[in-house]
Protein backbone atom coordinates (compact mmCIF):
# COMPACT_ATOMS: atom_id res chain seq x y z
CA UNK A 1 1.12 -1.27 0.92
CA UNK A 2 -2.37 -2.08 -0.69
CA UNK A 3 -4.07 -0.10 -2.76
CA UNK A 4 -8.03 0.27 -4.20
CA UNK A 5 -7.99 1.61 -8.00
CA UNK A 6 -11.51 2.43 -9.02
CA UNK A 7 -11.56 3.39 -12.64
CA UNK A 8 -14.08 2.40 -15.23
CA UNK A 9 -11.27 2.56 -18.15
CA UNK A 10 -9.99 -1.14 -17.92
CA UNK A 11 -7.14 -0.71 -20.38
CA UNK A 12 -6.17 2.44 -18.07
CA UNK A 13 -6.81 0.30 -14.87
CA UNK A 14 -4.88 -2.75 -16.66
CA UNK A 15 -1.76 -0.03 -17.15
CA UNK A 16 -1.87 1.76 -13.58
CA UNK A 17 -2.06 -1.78 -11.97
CA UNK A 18 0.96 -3.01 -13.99
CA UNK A 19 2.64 0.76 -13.13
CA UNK A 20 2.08 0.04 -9.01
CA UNK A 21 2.46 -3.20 -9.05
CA UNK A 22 6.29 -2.90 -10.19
CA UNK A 23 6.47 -0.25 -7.62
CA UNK A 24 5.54 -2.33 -4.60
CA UNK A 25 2.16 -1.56 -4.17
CA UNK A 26 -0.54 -4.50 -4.52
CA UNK A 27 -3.81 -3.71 -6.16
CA UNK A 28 -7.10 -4.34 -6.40
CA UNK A 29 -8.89 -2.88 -9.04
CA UNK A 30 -12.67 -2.48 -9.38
CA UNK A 31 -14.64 -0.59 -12.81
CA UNK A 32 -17.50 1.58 -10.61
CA UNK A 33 -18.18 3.52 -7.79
CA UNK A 34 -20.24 0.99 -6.15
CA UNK A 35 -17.82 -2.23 -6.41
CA UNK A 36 -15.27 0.40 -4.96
CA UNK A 37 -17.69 0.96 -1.82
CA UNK A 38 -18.12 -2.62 -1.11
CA UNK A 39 -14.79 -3.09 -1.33
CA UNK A 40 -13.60 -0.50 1.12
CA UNK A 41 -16.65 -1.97 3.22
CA UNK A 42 -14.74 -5.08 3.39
CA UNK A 43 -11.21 -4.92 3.30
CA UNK A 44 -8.67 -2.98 4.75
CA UNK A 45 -6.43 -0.68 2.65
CA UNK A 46 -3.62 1.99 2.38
CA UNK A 47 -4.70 4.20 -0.07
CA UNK A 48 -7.63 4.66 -2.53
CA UNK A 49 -7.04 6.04 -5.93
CA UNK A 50 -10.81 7.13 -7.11
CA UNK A 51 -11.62 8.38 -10.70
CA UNK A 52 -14.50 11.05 -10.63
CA UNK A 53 -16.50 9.97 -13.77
CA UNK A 54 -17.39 6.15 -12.58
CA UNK A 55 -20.63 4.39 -13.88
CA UNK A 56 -23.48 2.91 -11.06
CA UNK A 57 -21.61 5.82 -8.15
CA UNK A 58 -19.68 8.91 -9.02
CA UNK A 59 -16.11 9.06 -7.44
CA UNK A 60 -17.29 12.28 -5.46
CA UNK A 61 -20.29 10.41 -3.95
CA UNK A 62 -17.69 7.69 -3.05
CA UNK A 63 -15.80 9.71 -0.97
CA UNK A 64 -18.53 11.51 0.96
CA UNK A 65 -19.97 8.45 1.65
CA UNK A 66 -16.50 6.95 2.98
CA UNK A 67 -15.90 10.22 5.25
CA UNK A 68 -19.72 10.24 6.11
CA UNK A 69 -18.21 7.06 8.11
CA UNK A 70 -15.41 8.46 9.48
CA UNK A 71 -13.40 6.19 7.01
CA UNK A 72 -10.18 9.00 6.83
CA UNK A 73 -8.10 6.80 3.90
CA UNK A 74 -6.05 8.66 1.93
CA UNK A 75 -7.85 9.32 -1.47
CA UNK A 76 -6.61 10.39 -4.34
CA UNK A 77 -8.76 11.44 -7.26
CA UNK A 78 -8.77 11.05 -11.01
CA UNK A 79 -10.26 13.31 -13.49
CA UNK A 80 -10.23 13.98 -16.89
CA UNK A 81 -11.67 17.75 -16.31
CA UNK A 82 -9.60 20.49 -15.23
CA UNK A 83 -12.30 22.83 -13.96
CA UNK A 84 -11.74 24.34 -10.85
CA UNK A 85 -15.03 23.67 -9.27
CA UNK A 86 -14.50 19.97 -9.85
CA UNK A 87 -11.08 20.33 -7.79
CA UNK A 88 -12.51 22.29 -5.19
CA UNK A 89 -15.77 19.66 -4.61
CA UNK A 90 -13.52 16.74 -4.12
CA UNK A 91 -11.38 18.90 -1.90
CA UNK A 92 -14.25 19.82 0.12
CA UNK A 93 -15.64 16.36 0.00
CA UNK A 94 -12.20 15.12 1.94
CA UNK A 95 -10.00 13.95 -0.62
CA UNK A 96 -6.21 14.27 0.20
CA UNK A 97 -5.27 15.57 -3.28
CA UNK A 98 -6.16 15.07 -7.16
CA UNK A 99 -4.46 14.56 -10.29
CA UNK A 100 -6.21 15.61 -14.01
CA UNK A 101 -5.61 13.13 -16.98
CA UNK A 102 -3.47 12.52 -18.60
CA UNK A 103 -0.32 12.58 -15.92
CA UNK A 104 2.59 11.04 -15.77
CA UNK A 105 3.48 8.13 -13.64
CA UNK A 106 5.73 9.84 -11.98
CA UNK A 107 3.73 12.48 -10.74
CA UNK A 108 0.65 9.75 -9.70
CA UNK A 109 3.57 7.53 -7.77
CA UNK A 110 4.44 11.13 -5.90
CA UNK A 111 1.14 12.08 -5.07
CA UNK A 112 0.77 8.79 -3.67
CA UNK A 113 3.69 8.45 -1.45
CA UNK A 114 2.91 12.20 -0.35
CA UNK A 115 -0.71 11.43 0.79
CA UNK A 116 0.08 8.08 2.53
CA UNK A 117 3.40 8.83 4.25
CA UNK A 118 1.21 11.67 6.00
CA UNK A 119 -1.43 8.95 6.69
CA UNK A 120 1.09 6.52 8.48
CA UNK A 121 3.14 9.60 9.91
CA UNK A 122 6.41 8.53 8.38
CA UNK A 123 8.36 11.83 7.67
CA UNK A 124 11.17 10.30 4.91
CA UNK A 125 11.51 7.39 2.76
CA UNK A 126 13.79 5.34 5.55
CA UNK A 127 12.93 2.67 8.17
CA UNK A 128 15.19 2.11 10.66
CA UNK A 129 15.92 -0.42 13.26
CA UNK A 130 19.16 -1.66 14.58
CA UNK A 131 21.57 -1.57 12.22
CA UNK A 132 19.24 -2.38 9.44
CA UNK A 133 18.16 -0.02 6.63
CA UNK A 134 14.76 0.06 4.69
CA UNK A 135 15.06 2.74 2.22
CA UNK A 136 11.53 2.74 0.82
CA UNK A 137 12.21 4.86 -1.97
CA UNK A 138 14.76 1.97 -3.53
CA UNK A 139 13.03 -0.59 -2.31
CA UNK A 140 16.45 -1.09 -0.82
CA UNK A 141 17.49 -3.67 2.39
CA UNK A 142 20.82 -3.07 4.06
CA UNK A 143 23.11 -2.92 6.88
CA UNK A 144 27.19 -1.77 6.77
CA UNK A 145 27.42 -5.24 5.20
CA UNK A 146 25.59 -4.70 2.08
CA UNK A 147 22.40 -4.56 0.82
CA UNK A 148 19.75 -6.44 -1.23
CA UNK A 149 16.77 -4.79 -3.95
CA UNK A 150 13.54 -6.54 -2.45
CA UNK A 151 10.61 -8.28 -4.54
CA UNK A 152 7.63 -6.41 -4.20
CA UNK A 153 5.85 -9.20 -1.60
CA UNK A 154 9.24 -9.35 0.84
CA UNK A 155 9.34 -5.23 0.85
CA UNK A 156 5.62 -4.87 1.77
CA UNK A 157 6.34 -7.57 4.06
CA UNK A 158 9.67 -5.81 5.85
CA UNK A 159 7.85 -2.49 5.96
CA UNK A 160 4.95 -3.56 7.72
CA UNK A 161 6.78 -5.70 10.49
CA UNK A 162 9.75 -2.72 10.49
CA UNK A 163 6.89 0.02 11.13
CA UNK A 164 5.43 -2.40 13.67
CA UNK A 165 8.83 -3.68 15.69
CA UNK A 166 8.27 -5.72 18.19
CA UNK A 167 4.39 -6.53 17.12
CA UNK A 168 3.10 -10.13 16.18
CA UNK A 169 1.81 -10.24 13.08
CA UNK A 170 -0.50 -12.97 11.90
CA UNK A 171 -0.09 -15.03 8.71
CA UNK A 172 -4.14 -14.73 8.16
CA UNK A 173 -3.08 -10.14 8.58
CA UNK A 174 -0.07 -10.90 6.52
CA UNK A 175 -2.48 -12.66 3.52
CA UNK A 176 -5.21 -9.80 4.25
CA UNK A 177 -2.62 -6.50 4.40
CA UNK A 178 -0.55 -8.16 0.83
CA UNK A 179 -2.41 -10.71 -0.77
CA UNK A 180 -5.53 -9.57 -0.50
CA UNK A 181 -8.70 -11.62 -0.02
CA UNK A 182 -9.18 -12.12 -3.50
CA UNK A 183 -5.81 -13.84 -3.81
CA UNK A 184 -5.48 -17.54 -4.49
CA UNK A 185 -2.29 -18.23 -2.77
CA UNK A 186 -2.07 -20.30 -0.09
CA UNK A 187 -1.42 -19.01 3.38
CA UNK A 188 1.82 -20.83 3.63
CA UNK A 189 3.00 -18.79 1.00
CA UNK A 190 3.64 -16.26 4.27
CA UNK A 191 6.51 -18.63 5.46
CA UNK A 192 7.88 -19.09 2.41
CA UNK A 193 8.31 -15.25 2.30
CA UNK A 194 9.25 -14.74 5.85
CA UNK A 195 12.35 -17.79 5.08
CA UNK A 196 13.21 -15.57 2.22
CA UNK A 197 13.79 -12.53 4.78
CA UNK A 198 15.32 -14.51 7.33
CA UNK A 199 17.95 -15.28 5.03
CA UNK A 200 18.62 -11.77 3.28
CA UNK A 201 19.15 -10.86 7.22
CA UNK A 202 21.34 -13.35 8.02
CA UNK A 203 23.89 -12.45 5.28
CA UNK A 204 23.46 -8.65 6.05
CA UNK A 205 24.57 -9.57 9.89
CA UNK A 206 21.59 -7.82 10.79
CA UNK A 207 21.17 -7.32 14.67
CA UNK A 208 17.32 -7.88 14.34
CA UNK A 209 15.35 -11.03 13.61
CA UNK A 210 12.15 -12.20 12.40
CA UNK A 211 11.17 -14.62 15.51
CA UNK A 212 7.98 -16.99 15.18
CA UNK A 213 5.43 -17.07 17.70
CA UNK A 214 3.71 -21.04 16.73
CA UNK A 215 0.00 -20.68 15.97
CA UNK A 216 -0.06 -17.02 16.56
CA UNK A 217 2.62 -14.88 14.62
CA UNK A 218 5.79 -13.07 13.35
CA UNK A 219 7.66 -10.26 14.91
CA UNK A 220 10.17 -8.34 14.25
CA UNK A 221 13.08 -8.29 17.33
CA UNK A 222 16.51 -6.64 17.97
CA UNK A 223 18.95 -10.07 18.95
CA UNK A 224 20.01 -9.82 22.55
């Protein structure tokens, strides 16, 4: 799942990055409100995590400007005030819920697998199909067989072809969904992570597969 993080504090960016990050999320972090409308302009994302107080564009004016284009990502904002009428503005401006500094990571990781699991429509924290098990709270692969902790590039991976079964999935969506345009890595780097899969799979005895369409994609299938 990728996330925007649009707050002007870089060593508070640096630490929420490094908090997400080793929760599954990837990030791309920007330092004002206008970086954080080009990006959105741009790329596609999960989530947007938007402090209020941003130099060049407010985090309000962000938002009304995203909902002004029918853009309905889940936003979350940041603020270091705790008056009402700053809650109620951002409310009213469309944001999905808020969070006053300081907070604990706990609470921000909550908020933000509350606002996006109503996004996607995903009631719990488990995937399911066949006899496999994601448990997206854990992080957590398995079958009756076992079960494997996944690195934070084969989960995202898993959960997006496990919420799409049956879909082909391109490597260039694959790069653009987890990687990110910004990222360096080569697109092979998709294959290498889909081989990693394939294998966790085989030695659960899963009843699904990862098949390869050449030239166009990946899929996720139940084994006939």
């Amino acid at each position: 799942m990728r996330l925007l993080l649009a707050e002007d504090e870089k060593a508070l960016s640096k630490a929420l990055t490094a908090i997400l990050e080793r929760n599954n999320y990837s990030v791309d972090a920007v330092y004002d409100g206008q970086a954080a409308l080009e990006y959105l302009e741009a790329d596609n994302y999960d989530g947007v995590i938007l402090d209020i107080m941003m130099p060049k564009i407010d985090g309000i004016t962000v938002l009304k400007e995203i909902r002004k284009k029918g853009n309905l990502i889940p936003v979350l904002l940041l603020t270091a005030k705790s008056e009402v009428d700053d809650k109620v503005e951002g409310l009213d401006a469309g944001a999905n819920d808020y969070l006053a500094k300081p907070f604990h990571s706990k609470e921000l990781l909550a908020r933000i697998r509350a606002m996006t699991r109503v996004q996607t429509g995903q009631t719990g924290s488990i995937l399911k199909m066949g006899n496999v098990t994601l448990n997206r709270a854990a992080f957590e692969l398995s079958t009756s067989k076992g079960s494997f902790r996944l690195a934070n590039k084969e989960f995202q991976m898993i959960e997006l072809m496990m919420s799409n079964p049956g879909v082909l999935i391109s490597a260039e969506r694959f790069m653009e969904k987890i990687w990110g345009y910004d990222s360096e890595a080569e697109i092979n780097v998709v294959w290498v992570y889909i081989s990693y899969l394939r294998k966790k799979l085989a030695a659960l005895q899963a009843d699904i597969q990862i098949k390869v369409t050449r030239s166009v994609g990946y899929s996720l299938e139940e084994i006939k």
